[in-house]
C-alpha atoms as a PDB file:
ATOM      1  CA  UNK A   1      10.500  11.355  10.525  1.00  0.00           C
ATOM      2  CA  UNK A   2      12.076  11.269   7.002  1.00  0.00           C
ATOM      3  CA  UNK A   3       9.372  11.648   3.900  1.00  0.00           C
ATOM      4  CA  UNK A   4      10.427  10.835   0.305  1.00  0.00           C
ATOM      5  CA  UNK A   5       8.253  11.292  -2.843  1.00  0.00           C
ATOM      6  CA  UNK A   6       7.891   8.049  -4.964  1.00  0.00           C
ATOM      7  CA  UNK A   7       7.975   8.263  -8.599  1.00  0.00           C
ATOM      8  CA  UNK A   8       4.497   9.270  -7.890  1.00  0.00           C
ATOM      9  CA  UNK A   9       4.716  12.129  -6.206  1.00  0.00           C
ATOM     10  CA  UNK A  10       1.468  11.897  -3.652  1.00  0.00           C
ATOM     11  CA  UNK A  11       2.908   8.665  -2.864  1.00  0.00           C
ATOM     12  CA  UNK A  12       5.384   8.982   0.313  1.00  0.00           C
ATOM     13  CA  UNK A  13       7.672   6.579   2.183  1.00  0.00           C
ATOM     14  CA  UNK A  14       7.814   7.730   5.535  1.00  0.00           C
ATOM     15  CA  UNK A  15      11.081   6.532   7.772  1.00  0.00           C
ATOM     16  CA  UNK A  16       9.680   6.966  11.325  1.00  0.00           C
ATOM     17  CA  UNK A  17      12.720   7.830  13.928  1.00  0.00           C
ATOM     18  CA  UNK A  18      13.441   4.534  16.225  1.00  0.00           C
ATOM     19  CA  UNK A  19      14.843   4.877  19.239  1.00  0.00           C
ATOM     20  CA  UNK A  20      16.671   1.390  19.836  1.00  0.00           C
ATOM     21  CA  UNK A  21      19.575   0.138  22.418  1.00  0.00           C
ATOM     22  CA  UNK A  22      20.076  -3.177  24.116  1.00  0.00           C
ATOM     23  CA  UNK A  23      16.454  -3.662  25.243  1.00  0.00           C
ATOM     24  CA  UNK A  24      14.670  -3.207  21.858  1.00  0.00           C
ATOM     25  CA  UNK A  25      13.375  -0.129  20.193  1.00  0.00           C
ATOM     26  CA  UNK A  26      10.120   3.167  20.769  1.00  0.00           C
ATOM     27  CA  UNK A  27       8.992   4.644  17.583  1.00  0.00           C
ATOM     28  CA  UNK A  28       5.661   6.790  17.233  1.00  0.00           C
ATOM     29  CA  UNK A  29       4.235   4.795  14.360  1.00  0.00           C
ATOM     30  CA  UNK A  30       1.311   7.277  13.883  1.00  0.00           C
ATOM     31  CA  UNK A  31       1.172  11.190  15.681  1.00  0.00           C
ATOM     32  CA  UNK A  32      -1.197  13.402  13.551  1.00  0.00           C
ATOM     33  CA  UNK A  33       0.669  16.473  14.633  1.00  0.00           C
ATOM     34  CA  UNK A  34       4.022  15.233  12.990  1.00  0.00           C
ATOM     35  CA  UNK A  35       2.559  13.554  10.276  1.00  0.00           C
ATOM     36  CA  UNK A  36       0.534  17.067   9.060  1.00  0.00           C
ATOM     37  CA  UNK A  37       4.054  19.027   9.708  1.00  0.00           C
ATOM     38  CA  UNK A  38       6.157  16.316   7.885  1.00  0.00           C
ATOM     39  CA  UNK A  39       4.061  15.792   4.832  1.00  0.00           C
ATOM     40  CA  UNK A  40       1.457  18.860   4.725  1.00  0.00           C
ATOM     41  CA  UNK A  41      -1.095  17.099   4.592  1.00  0.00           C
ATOM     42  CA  UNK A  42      -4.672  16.909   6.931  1.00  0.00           C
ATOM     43  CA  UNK A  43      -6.068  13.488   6.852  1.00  0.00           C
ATOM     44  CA  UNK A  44      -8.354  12.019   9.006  1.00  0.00           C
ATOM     45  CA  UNK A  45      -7.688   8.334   9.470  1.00  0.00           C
ATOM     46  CA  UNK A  46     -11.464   6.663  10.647  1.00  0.00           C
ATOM     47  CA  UNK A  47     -10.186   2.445  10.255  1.00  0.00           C
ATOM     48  CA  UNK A  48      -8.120   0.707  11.398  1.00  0.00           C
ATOM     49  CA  UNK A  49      -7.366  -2.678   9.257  1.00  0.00           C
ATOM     50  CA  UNK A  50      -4.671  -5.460  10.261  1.00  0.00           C
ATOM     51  CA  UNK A  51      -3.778  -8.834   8.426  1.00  0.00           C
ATOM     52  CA  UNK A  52      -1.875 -11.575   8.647  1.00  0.00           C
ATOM     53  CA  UNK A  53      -0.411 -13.549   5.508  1.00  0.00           C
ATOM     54  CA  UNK A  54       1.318 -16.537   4.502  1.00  0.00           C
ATOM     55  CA  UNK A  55       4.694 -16.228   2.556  1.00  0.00           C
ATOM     56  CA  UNK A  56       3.416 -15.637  -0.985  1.00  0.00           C
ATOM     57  CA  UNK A  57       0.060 -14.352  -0.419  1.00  0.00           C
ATOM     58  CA  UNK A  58      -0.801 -11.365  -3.127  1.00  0.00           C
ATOM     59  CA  UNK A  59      -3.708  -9.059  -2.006  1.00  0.00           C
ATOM     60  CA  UNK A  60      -4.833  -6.471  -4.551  1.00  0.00           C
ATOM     61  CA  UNK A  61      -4.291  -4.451  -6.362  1.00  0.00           C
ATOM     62  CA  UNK A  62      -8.118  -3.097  -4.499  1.00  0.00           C
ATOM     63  CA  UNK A  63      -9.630  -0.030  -4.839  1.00  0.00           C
ATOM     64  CA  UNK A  64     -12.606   1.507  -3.814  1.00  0.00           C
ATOM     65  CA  UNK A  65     -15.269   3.404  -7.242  1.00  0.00           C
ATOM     66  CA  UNK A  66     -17.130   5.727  -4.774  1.00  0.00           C
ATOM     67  CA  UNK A  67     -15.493   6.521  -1.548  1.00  0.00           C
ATOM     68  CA  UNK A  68     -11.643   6.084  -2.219  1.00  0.00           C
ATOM     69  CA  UNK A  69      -9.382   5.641   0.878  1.00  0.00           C
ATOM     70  CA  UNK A  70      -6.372   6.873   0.917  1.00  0.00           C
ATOM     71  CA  UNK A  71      -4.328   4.577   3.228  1.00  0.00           C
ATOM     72  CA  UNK A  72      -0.870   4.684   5.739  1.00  0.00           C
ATOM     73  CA  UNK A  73       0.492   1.056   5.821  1.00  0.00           C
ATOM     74  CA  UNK A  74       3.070  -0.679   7.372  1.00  0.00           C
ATOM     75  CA  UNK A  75       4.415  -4.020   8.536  1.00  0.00           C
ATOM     76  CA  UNK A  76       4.716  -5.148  12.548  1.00  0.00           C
ATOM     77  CA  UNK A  77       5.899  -8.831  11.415  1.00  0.00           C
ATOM     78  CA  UNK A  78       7.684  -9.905   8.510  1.00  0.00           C
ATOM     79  CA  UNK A  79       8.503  -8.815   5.085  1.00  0.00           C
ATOM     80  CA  UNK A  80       6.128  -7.459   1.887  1.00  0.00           C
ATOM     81  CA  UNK A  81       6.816  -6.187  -1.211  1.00  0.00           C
ATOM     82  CA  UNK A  82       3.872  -2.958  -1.426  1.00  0.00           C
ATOM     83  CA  UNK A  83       2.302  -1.262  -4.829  1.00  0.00           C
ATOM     84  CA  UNK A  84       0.375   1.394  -5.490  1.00  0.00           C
ATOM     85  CA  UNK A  85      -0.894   1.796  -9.311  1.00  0.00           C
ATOM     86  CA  UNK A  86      -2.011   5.400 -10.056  1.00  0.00           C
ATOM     87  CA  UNK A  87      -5.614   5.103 -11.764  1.00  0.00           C
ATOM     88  CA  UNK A  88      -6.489   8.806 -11.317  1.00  0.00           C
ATOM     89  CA  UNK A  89      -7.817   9.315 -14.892  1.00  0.00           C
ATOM     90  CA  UNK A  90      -6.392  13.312 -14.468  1.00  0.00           C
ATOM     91  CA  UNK A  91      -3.310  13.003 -13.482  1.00  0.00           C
ATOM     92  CA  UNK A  92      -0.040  13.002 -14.909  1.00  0.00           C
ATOM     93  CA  UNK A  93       0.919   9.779 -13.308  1.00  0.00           C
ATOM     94  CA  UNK A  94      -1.991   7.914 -14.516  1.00  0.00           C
ATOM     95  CA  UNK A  95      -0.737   4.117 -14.833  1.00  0.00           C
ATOM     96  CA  UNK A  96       2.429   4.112 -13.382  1.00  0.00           C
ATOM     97  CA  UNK A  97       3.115   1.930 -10.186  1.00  0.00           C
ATOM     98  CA  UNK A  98       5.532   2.001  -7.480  1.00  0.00           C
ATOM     99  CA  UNK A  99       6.662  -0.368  -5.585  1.00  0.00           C
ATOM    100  CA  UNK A 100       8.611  -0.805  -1.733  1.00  0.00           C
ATOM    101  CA  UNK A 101       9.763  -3.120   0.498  1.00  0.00           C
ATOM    102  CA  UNK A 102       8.215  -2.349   3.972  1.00  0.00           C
ATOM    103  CA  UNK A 103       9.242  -4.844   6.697  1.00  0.00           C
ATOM    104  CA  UNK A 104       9.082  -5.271  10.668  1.00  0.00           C
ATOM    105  CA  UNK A 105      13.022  -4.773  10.728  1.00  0.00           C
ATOM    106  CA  UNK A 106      13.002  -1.548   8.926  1.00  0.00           C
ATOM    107  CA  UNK A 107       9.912   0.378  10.211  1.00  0.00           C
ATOM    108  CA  UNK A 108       9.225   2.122   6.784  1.00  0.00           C
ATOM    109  CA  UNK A 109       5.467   2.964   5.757  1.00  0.00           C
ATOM    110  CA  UNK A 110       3.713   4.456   3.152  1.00  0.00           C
ATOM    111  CA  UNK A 111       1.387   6.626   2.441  1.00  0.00           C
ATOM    112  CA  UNK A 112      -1.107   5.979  -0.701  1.00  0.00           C
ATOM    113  CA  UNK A 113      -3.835   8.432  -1.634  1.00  0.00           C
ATOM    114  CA  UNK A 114      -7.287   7.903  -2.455  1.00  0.00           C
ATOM    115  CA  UNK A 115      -8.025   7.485  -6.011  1.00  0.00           C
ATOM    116  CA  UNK A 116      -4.864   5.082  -6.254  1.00  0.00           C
ATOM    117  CA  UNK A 117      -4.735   1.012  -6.396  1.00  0.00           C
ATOM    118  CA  UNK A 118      -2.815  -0.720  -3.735  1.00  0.00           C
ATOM    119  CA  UNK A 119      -1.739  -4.659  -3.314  1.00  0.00           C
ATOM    120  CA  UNK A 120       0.828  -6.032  -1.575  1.00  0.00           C
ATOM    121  CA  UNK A 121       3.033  -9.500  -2.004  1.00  0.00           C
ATOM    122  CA  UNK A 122       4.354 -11.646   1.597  1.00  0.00           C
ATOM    123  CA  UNK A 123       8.025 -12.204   0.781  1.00  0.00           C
ATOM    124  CA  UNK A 124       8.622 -13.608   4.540  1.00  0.00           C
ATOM    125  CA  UNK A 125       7.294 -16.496   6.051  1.00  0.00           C
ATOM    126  CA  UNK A 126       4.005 -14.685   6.718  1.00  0.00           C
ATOM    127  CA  UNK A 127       3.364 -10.980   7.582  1.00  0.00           C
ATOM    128  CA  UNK A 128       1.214  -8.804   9.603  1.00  0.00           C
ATOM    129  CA  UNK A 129       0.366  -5.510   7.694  1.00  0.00           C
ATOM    130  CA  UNK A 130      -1.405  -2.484   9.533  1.00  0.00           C
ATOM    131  CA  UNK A 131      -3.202  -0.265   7.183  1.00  0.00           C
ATOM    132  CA  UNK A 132      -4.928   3.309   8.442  1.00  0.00           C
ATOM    133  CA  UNK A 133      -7.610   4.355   6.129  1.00  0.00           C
ATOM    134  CA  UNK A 134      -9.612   7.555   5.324  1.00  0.00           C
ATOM    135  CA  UNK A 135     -12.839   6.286   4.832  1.00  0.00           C
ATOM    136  CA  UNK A 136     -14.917   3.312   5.281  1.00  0.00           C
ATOM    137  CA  UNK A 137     -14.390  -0.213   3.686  1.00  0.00           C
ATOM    138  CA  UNK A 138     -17.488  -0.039   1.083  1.00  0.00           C
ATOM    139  CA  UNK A 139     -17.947  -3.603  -0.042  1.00  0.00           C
ATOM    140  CA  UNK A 140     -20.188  -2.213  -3.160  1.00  0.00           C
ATOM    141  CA  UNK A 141     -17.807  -0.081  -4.723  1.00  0.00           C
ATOM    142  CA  UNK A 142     -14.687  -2.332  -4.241  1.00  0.00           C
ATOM    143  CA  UNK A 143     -12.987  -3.151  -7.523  1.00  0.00           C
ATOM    144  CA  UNK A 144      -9.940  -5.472  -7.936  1.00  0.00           C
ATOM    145  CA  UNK A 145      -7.618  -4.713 -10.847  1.00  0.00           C
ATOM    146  CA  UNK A 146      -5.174  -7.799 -12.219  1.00  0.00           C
ATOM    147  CA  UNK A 147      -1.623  -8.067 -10.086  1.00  0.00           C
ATOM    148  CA  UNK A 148      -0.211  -9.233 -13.318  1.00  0.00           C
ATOM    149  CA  UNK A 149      -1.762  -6.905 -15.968  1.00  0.00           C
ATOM    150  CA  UNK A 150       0.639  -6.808 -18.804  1.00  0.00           C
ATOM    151  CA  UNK A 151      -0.011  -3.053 -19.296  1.00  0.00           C
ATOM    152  CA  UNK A 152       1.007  -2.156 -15.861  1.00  0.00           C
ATOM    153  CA  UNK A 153       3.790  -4.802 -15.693  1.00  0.00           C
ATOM    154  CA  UNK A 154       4.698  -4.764 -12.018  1.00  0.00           C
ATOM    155  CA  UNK A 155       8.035  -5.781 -11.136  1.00  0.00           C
ATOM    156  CA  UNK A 156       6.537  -8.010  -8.240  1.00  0.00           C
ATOM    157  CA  UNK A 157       9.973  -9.969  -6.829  1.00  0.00           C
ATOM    158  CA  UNK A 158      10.101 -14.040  -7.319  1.00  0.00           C
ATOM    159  CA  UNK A 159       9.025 -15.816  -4.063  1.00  0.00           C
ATOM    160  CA  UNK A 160       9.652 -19.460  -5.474  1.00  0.00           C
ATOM    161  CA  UNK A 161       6.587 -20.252  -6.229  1.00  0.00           C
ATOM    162  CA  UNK A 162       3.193 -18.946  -8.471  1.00  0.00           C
ATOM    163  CA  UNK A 163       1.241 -15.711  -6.183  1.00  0.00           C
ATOM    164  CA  UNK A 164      -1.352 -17.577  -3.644  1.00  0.00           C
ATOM    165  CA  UNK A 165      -4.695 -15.106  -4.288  1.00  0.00           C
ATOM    166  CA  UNK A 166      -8.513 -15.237  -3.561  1.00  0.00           C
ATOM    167  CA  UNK A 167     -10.892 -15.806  -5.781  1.00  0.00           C
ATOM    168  CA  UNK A 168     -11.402 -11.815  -5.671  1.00  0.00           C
ATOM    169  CA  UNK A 169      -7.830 -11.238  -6.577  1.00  0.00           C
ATOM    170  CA  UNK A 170      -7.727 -14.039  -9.245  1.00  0.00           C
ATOM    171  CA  UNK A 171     -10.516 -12.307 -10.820  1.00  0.00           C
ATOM    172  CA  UNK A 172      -8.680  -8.935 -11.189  1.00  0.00           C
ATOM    173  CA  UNK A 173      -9.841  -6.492 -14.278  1.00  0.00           C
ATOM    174  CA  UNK A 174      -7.916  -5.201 -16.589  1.00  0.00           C
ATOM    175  CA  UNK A 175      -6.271  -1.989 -16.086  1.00  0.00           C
ATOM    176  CA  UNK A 176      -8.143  -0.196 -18.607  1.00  0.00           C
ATOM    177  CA  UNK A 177      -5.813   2.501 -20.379  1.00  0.00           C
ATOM    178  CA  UNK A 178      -8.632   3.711 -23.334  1.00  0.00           C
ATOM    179  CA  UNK A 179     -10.996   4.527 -20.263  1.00  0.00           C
ATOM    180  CA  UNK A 180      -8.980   7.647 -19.132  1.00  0.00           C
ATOM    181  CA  UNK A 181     -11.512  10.577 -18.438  1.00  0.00           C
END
């Protein structure tokens, strides 16, 4: 397993090792063990969460007020463009985003801590995205943040037509730089 620090640093793209020939391909998508060696960190994952999306579907950017998750995602069909937005009010980071391609074809994931915003965009047909959280999904403190917030200004690549969101999503907040802590 390969780790690299994103341009924020608690945020990791993890390569898994595949093991492909002529048949197909084996990769351990998830072994706590190599995980905790690889990136030195103990989580406990308690959710599992998997969607399915239609080429152009945006989801996010979600967070959670009270019981963050920190989250280990990763496509098993298709294509997405994936963003985390650092909205930790302490840390050196605070409102800076980064962004990756994960797709079925190259196996990549990524880790995203709690305390940081995360949305994704389908650039494929549709996609099926697996995330592993660290704590429970708590409707009440779930916030949505705008995909398109001019502050931010998220480099989110042209699918040919306008972002197809929820009513949730389309009703995104502001990322609010004056309420740093």
């Amino acid at each position: 397993m390969q780790v690299t620090p994103c341009a924020i640093a608690d945020v990791l793209l993890i390569e898994p090792k595949v093991f492909g020939d002529d048949r197909g391909f084996f990769y351990e998508s998830f072994n706590q063990r190599a995980f905790a060696q690889a990136t030195g960190l103990d989580v406990h994952f308690v959710q599992d969460n998997h969607s399915k999306s239609a080429k152009g579907v945006l989801r996010g950017l979600h967070y959670q007020e009270q019981h963050p998750q920190g989250k280990l995602v990763r496509v098993v069909a298709g294509e997405v463009f994936d963003v985390a937005v650092d909205i930790r009010p302490h840390s050196p980071t605070y409102g800076v985003w980064v962004g990756e391609v994960l797709s079925a074809k190259n196996n990549r994931q990524l880790w995203i801590p709690a305390g940081l915003a995360h949305g994704f965009l389908v650039l494929s047909d549709s996609a099926e995205f697996l995330y592993k959280t660290t704590d429970y999904y708590a409707p009440a403190f779930e916030r949505c943040m705008a995909w398109n917030d001019p502050t931010l200004a998220i480099a989110w690549p042209d699918v040919g037509e306008p972002p197809k969101l929820s009513a949730k999503d389309a009703a995104g907040t502001a990322f609010a730089v004056d309420g740093r802590a």
